[in-house]
N, C-alpha and C. Protein backbone atom coordinates (compact mmCIF):
# COMPACT_ATOMS: atom_id res chain seq x y z
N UNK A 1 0.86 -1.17 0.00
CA UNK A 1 0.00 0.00 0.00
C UNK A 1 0.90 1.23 0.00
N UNK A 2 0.51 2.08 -0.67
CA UNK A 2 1.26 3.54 -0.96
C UNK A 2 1.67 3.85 0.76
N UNK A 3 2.57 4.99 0.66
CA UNK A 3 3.02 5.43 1.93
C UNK A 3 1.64 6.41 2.42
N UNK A 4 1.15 7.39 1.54
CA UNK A 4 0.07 8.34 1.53
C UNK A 4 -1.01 7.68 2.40
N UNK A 5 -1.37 6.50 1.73
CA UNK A 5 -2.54 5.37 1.89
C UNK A 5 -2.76 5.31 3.84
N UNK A 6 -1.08 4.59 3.78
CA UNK A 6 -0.34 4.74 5.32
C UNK A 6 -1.14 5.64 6.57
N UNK A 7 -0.22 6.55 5.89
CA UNK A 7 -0.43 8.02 6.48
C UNK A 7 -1.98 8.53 7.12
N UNK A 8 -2.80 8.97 5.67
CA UNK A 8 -4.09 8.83 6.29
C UNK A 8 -4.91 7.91 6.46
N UNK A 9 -4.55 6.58 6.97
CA UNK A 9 -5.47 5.77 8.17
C UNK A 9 -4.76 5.65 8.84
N UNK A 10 -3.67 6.52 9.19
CA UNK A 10 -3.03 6.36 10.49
C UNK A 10 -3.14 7.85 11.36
N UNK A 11 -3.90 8.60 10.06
CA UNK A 11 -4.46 9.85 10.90
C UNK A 11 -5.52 9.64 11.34
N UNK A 12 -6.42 9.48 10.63
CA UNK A 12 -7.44 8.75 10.50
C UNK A 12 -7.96 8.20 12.21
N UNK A 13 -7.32 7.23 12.54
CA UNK A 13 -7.22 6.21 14.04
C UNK A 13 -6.46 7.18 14.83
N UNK A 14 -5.77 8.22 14.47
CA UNK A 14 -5.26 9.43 15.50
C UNK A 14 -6.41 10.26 15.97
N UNK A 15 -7.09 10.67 14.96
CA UNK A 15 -8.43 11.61 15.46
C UNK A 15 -9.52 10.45 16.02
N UNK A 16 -9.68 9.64 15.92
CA UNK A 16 -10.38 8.91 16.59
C UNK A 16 -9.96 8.63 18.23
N UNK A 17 -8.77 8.98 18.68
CA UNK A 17 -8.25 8.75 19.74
C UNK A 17 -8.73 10.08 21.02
N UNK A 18 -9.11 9.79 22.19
CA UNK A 18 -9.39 10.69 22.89
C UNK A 18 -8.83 11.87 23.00
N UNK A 19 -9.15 13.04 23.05
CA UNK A 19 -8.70 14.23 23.58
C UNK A 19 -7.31 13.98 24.41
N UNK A 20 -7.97 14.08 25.47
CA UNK A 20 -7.10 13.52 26.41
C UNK A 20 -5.18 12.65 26.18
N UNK A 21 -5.42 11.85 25.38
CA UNK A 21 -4.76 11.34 24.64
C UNK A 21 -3.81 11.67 23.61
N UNK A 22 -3.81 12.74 23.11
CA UNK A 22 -3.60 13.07 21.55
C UNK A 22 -2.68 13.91 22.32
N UNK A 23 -2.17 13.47 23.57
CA UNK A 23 -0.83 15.03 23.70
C UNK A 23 0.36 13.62 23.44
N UNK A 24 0.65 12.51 23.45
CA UNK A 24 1.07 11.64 22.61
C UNK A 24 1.13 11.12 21.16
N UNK A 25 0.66 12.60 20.12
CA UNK A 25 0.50 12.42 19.03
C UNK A 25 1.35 11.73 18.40
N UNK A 26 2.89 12.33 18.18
CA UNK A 26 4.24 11.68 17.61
C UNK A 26 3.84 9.98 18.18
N UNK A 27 4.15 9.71 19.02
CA UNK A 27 4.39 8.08 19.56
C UNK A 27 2.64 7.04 19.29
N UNK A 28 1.60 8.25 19.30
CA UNK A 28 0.83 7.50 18.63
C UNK A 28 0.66 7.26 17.12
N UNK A 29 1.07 8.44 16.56
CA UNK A 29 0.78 8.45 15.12
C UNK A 29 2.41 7.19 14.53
N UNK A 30 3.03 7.34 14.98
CA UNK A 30 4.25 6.36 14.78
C UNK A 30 4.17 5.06 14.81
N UNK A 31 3.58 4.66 15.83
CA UNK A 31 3.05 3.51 16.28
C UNK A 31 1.35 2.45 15.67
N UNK A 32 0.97 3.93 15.01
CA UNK A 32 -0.24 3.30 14.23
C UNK A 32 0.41 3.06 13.01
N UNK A 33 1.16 3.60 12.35
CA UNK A 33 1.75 3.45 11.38
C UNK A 33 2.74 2.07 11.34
N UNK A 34 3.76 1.79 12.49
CA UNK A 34 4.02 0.30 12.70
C UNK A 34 3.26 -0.92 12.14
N UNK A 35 2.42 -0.49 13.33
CA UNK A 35 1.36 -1.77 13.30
C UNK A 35 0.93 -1.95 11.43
N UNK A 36 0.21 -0.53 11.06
CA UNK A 36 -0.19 -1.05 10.16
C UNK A 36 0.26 -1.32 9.08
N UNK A 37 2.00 -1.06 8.88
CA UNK A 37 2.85 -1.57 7.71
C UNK A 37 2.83 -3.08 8.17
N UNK A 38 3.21 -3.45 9.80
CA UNK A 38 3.36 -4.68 9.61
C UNK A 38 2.13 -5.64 9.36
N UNK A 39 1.07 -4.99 9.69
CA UNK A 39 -0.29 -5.99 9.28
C UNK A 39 -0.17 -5.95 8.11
N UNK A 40 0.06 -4.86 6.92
CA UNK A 40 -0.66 -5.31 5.91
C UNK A 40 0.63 -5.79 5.08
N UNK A 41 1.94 -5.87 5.94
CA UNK A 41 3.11 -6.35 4.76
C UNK A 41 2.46 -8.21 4.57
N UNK A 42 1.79 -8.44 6.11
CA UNK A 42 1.26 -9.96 6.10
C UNK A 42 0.87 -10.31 5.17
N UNK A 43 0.00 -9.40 5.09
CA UNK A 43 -1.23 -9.97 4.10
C UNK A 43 -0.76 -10.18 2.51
N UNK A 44 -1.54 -11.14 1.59
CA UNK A 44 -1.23 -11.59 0.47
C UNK A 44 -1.16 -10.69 -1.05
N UNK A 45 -1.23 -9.08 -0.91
CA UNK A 45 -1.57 -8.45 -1.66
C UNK A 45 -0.98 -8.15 -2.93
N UNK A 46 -2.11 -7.81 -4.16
CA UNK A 46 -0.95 -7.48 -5.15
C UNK A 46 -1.12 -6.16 -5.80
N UNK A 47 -0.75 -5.27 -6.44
CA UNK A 47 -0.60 -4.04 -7.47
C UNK A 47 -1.89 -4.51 -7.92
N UNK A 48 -2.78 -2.93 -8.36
CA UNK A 48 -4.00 -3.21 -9.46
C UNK A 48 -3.39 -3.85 -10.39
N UNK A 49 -2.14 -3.11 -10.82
CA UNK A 49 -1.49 -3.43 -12.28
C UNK A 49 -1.88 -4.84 -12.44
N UNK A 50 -1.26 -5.60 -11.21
CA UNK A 50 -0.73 -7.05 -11.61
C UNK A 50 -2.23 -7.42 -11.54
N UNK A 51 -3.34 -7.07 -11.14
CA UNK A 51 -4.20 -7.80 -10.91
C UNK A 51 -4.94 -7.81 -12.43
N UNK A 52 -4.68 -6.27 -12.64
CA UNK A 52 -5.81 -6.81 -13.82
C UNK A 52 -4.89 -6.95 -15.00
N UNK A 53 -3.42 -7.57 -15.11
CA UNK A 53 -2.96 -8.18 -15.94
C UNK A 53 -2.94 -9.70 -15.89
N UNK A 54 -3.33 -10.54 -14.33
CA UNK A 54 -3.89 -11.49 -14.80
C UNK A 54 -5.22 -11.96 -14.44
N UNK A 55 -5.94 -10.87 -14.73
CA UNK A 55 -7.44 -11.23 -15.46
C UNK A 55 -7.09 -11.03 -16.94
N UNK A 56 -6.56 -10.24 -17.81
CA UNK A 56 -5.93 -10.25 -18.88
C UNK A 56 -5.86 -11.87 -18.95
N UNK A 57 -4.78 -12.39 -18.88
CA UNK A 57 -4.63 -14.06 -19.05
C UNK A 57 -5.20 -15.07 -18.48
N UNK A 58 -6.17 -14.28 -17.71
CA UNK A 58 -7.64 -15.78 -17.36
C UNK A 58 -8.35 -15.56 -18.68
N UNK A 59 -8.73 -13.78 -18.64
CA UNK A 59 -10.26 -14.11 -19.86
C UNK A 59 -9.18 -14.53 -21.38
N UNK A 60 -8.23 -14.82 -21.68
CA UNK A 60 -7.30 -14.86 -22.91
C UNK A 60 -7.46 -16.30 -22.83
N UNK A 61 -7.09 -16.80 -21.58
CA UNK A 61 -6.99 -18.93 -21.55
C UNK A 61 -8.49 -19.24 -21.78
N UNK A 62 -9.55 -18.32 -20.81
CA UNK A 62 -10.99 -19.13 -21.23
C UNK A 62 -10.95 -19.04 -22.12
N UNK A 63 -10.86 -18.03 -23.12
CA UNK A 63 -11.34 -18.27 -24.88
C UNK A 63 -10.69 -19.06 -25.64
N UNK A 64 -9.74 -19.59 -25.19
CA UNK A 64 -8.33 -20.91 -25.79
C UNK A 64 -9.16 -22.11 -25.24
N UNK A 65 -9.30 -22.16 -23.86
CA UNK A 65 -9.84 -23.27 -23.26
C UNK A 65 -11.54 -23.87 -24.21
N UNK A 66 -12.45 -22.68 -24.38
CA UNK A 66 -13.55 -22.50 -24.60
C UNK A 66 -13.11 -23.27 -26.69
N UNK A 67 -12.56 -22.75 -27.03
CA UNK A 67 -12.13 -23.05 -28.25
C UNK A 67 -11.89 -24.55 -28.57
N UNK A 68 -10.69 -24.42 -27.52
CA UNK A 68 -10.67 -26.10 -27.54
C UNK A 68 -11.63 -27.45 -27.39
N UNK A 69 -12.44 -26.76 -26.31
CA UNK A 69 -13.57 -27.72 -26.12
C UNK A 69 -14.48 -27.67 -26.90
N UNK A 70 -14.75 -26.74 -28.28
CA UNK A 70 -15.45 -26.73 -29.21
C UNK A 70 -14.60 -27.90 -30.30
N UNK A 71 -13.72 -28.14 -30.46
CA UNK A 71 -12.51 -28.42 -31.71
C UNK A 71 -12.69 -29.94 -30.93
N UNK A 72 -12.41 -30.46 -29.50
CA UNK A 72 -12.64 -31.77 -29.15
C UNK A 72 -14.14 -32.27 -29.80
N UNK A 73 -15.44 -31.25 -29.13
CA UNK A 73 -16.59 -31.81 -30.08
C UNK A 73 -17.09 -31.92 -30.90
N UNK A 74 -16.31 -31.49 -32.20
CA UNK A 74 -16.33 -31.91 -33.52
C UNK A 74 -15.53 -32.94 -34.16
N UNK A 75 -14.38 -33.13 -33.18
CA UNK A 75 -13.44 -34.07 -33.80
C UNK A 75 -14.14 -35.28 -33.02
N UNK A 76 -14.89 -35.16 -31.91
CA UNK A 76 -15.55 -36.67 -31.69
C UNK A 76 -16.73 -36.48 -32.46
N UNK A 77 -17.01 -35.52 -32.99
CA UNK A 77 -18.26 -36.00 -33.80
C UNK A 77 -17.80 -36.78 -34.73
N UNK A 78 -16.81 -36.36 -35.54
CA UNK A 78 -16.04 -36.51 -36.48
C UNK A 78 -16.24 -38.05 -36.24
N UNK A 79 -15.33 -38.68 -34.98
CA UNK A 79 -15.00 -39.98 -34.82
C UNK A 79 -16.06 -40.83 -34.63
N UNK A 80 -16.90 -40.38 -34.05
CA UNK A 80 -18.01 -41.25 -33.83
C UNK A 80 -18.81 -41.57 -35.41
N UNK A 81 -18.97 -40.56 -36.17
CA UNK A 81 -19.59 -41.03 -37.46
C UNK A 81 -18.73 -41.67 -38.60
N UNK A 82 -17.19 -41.85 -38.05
CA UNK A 82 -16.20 -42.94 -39.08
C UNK A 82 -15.37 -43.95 -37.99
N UNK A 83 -16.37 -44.40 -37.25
CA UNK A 83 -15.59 -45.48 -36.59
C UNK A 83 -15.74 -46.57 -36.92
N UNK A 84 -14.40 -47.70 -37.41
CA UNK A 84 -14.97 -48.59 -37.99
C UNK A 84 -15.85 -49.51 -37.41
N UNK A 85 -16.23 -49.22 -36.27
CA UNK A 85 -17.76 -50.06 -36.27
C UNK A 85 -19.36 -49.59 -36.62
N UNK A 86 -18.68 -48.34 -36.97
CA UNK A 86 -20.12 -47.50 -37.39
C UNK A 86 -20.69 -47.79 -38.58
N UNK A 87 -21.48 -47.03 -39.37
CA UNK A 87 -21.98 -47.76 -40.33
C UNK A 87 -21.50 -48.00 -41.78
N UNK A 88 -20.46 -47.24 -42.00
CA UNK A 88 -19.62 -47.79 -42.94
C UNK A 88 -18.74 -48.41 -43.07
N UNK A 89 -18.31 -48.79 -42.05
CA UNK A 89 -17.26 -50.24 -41.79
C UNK A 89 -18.15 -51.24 -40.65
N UNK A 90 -19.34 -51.46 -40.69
CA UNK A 90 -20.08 -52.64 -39.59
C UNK A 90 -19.50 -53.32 -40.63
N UNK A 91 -19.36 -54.31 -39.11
CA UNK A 91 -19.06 -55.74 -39.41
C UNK A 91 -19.67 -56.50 -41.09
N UNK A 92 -19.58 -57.06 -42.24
CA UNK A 92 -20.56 -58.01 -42.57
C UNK A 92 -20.58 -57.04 -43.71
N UNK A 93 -20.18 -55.69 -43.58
CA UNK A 93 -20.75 -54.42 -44.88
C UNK A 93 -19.59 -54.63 -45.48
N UNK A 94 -19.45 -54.74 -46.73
CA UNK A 94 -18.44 -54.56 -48.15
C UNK A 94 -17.85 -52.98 -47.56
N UNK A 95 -18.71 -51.83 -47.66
CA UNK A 95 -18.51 -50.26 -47.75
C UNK A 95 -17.09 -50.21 -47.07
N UNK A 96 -16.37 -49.47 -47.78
CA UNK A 96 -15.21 -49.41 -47.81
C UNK A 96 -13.74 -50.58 -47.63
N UNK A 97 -14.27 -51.63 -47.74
CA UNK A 97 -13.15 -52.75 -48.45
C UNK A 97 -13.17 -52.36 -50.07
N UNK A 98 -12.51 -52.22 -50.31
CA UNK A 98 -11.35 -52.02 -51.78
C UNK A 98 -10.31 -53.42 -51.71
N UNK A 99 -10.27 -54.17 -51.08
CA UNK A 99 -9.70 -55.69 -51.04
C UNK A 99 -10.20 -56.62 -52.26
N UNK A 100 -9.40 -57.10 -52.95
CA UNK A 100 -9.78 -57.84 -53.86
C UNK A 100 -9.49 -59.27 -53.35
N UNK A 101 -10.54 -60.09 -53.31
CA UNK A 101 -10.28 -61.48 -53.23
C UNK A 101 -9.63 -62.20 -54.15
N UNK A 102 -8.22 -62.81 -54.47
CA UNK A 102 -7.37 -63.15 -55.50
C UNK A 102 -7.50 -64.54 -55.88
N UNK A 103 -8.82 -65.41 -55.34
CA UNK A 103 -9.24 -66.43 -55.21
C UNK A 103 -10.60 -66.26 -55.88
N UNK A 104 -11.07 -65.41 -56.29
CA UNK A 104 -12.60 -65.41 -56.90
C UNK A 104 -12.39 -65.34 -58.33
């Protein structure tokens, strides 16, 4: 998170702090700022940039992915209507033997 970002929610939780309180500004405002670099260095975060460069290469793979699974169900269509057990090579059918019997 930007340093700015930092800054004001760490003013932010300063004015929220009692009257009373706020003659510790320096050591509080310092100290909110601690905490909250080290909470959020925890956390798993990334740049917009990076984020919406990979949504960039999710929606780019679905339409590859999406493609492909169109190209598999034509090529099994494909297979299913020339398999030789289908109906132009069943069992018992001449259709497509070109074999000459050298005995007839």
């Amino acid at each position: 998170m930007e340093q700015i970002r930092i800054d004001e929610i760490a003013r932010r939780l300063f004015e929220s702090v009692p009257p009373a309180l706020r003659g510790m500004q320096q050591d509080l405002e310092a100290n909110f700022r601690a905490v909250l670099r080290s909470s959020l260095a925890k956390l798993d975060m990334v740049t917009r940039d990076e984020f919406d460069a990979q949504t960039k290469v999710l929606e780019r793979t679905r339409a590859k992915l999406e493609a492909l699974e169109e190209k598999v169900r034509a090529l099994e269509g494909l297979a299913a209507g020339t398999s030789p057990t289908g109906p132009a090579g069943a069992p018992g059918s001449s259709a497509g033997n070109d074999v000459i019997d050298p005995g007839l």
